[in-house]
Protein backbone atom coordinates (compact mmCIF):
# COMPACT_ATOMS: atom_id res chain seq x y z
CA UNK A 1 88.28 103.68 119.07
CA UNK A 2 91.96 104.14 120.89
CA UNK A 3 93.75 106.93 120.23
CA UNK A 4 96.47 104.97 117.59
CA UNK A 5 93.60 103.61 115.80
CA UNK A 6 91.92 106.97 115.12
CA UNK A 7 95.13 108.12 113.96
CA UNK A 8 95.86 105.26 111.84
CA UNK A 9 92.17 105.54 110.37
CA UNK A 10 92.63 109.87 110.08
CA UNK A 11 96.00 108.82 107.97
CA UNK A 12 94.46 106.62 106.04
CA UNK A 13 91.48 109.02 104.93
CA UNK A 14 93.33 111.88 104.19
CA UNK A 15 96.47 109.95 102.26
CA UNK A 16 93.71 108.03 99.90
CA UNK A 17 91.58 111.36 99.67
CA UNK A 18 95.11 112.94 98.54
CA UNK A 19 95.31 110.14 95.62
CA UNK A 20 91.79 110.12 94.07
CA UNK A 21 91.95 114.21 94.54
CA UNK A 22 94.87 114.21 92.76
CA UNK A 23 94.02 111.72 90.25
CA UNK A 24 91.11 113.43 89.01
CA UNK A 25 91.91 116.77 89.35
CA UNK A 26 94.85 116.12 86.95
CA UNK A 27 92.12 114.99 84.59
CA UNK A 28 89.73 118.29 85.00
CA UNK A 29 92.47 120.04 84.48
CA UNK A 30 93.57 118.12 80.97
CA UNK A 31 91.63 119.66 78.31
CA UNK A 32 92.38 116.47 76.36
CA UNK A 33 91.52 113.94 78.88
CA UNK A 34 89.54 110.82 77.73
CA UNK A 35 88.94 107.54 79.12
CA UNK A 36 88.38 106.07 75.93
CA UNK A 37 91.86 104.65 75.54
CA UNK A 38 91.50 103.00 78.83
CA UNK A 39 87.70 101.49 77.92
CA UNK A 40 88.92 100.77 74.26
CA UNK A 41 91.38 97.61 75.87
CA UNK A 42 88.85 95.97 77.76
CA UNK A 43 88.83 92.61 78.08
CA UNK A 44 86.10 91.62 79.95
CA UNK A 45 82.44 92.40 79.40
CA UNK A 46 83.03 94.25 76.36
CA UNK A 47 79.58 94.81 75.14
CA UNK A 48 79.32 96.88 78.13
CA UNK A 49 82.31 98.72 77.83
CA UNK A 50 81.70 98.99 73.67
CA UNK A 51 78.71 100.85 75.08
CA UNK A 52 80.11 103.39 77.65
CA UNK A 53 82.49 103.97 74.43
CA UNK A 54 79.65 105.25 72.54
CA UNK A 55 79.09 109.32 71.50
CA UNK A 56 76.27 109.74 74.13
CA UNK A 57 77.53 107.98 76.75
CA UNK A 58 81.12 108.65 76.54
CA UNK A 59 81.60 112.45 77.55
CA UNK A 60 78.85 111.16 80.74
CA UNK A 61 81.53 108.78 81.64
CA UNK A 62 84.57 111.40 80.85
CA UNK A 63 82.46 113.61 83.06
CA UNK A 64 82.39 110.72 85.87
CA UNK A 65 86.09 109.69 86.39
CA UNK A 66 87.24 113.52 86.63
CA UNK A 67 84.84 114.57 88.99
CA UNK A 68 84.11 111.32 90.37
CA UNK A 69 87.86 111.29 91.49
CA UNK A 70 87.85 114.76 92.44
CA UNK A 71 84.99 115.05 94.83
CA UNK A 72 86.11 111.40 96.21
CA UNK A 73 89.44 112.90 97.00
CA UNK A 74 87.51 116.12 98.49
CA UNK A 75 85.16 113.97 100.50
CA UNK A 76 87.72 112.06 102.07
CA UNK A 77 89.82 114.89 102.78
CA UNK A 78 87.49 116.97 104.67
CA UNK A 79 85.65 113.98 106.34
CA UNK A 80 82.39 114.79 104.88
CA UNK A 81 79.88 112.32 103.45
CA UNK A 82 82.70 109.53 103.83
CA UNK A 83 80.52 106.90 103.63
CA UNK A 84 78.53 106.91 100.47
CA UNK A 85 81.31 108.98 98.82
CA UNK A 86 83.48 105.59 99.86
CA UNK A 87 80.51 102.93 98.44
CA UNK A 88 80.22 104.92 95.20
CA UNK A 89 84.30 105.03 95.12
CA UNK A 90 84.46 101.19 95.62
CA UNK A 91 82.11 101.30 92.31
CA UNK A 92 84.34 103.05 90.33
CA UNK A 93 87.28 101.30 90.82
CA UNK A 94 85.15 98.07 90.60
CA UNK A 95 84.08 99.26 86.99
CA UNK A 96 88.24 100.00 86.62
CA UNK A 97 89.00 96.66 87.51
CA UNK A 98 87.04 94.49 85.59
CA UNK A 99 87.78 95.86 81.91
CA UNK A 100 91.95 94.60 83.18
CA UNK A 101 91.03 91.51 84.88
CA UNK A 102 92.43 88.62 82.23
CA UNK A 103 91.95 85.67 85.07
CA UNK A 104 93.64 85.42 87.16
CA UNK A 105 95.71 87.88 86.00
CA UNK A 106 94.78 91.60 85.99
CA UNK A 107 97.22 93.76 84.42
CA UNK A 108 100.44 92.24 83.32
CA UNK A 109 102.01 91.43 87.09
CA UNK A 110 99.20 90.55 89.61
CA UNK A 111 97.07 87.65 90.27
CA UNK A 112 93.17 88.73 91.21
CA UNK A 113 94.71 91.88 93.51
CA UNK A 114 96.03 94.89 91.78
CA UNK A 115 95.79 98.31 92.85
CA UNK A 116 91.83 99.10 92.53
CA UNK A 117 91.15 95.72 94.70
CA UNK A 118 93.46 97.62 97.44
CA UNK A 119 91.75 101.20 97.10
CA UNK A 120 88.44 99.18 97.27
CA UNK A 121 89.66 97.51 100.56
CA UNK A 122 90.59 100.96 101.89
CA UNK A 123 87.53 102.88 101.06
CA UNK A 124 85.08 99.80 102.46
CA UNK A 125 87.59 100.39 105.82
CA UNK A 126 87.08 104.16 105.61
CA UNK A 127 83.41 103.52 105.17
CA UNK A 128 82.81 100.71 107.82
CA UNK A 129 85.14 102.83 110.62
CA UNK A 130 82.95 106.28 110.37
CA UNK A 131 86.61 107.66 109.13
CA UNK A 132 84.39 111.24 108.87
CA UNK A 133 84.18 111.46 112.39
CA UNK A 134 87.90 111.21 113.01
CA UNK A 135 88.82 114.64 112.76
CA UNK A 136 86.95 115.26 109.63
CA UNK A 137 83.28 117.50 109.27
CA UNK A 138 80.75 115.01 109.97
CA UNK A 139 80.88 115.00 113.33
CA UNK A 140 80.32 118.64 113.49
CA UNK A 141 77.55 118.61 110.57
CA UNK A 142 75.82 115.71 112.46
CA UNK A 143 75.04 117.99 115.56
CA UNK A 144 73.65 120.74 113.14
CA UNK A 145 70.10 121.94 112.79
CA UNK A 146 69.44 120.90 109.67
CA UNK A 147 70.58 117.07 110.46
CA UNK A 148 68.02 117.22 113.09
CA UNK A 149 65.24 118.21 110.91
CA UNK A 150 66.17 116.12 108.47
CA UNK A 151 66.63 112.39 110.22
CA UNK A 152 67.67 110.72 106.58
CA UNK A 153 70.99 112.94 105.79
CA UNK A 154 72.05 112.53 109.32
CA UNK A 155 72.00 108.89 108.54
CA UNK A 156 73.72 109.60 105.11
CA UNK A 157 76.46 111.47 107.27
CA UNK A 158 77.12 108.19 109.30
């Protein structure tokens, strides 16, 4: 990778960690937070999302959007664990997309993209470039003992 592109891809990682940081941390840190008025207009697959609005299930989901978002933004920040941090981030906004997707509109002013088909795009980038070796901790984590003696999480690290 040239010296512009590792930039371009270091840039990338920490302004998107910087979003989903500060989108869920905003959340932990509102007593009051839900994400019940956000499930409650669904539009697609409703039976699913009727679920997820359920007493057991909701505070599990509550629970997953603010840290979810939070230890996304982390990840991507310090360059550790990029890649399945990124896969399971694609998920999220994949399960925030669908409940808005009226086809082929999603929202009230896009056609099929929106903002969650972009921050999908940029996390499978983030994940597919290795974007935690660009000046982040993996590549220093990969050369430690324990990611010798333990072949799998070396793998997990990219």
């Amino acid at each position: 990778m040239s010296k512009p592109q590792r930039v371009s891809v270091f840039i990338l990682r920490i302004v998107m960690g910087w979003l989903f940081f500060y989108a869920g941390i905003t959340k932990v840190l509102n007593a009051k937070f839900t994400a019940a008025g956000y499930i409650k207009g669904a539009l697609n697959f409703t039976d699913l999302y009727q679920w997820f609005l359920s007493p057991q299930v909701l505070p599990v989901i509550d629970f997953m959007v603010k840290w979810g978002l939070t230890f996304l933004g982390l990840s991507l920040i310090f360059g550790l664990f990029v890649r399945i941090s990124s896969y399971l981030g694609m998920l999220l906004m994949f399960l925030f997309y669908l409940p808005i997707l009226n086809f082929p509109l999603v929202g009230t002013h896009s056609y099929l993209v929106d903002d969650h088909i972009i921050y999908m795009a940029s996390l499978l980038v983030l994940a597919s470039f290795r974007a935690g070796h660009v000046w982040g901790l993996e590549k220093w984590c990969i050369n430690l003992p324990i990611c010798s003696k333990y072949p799998k999480l070396r793998a997990l690290l990219g």
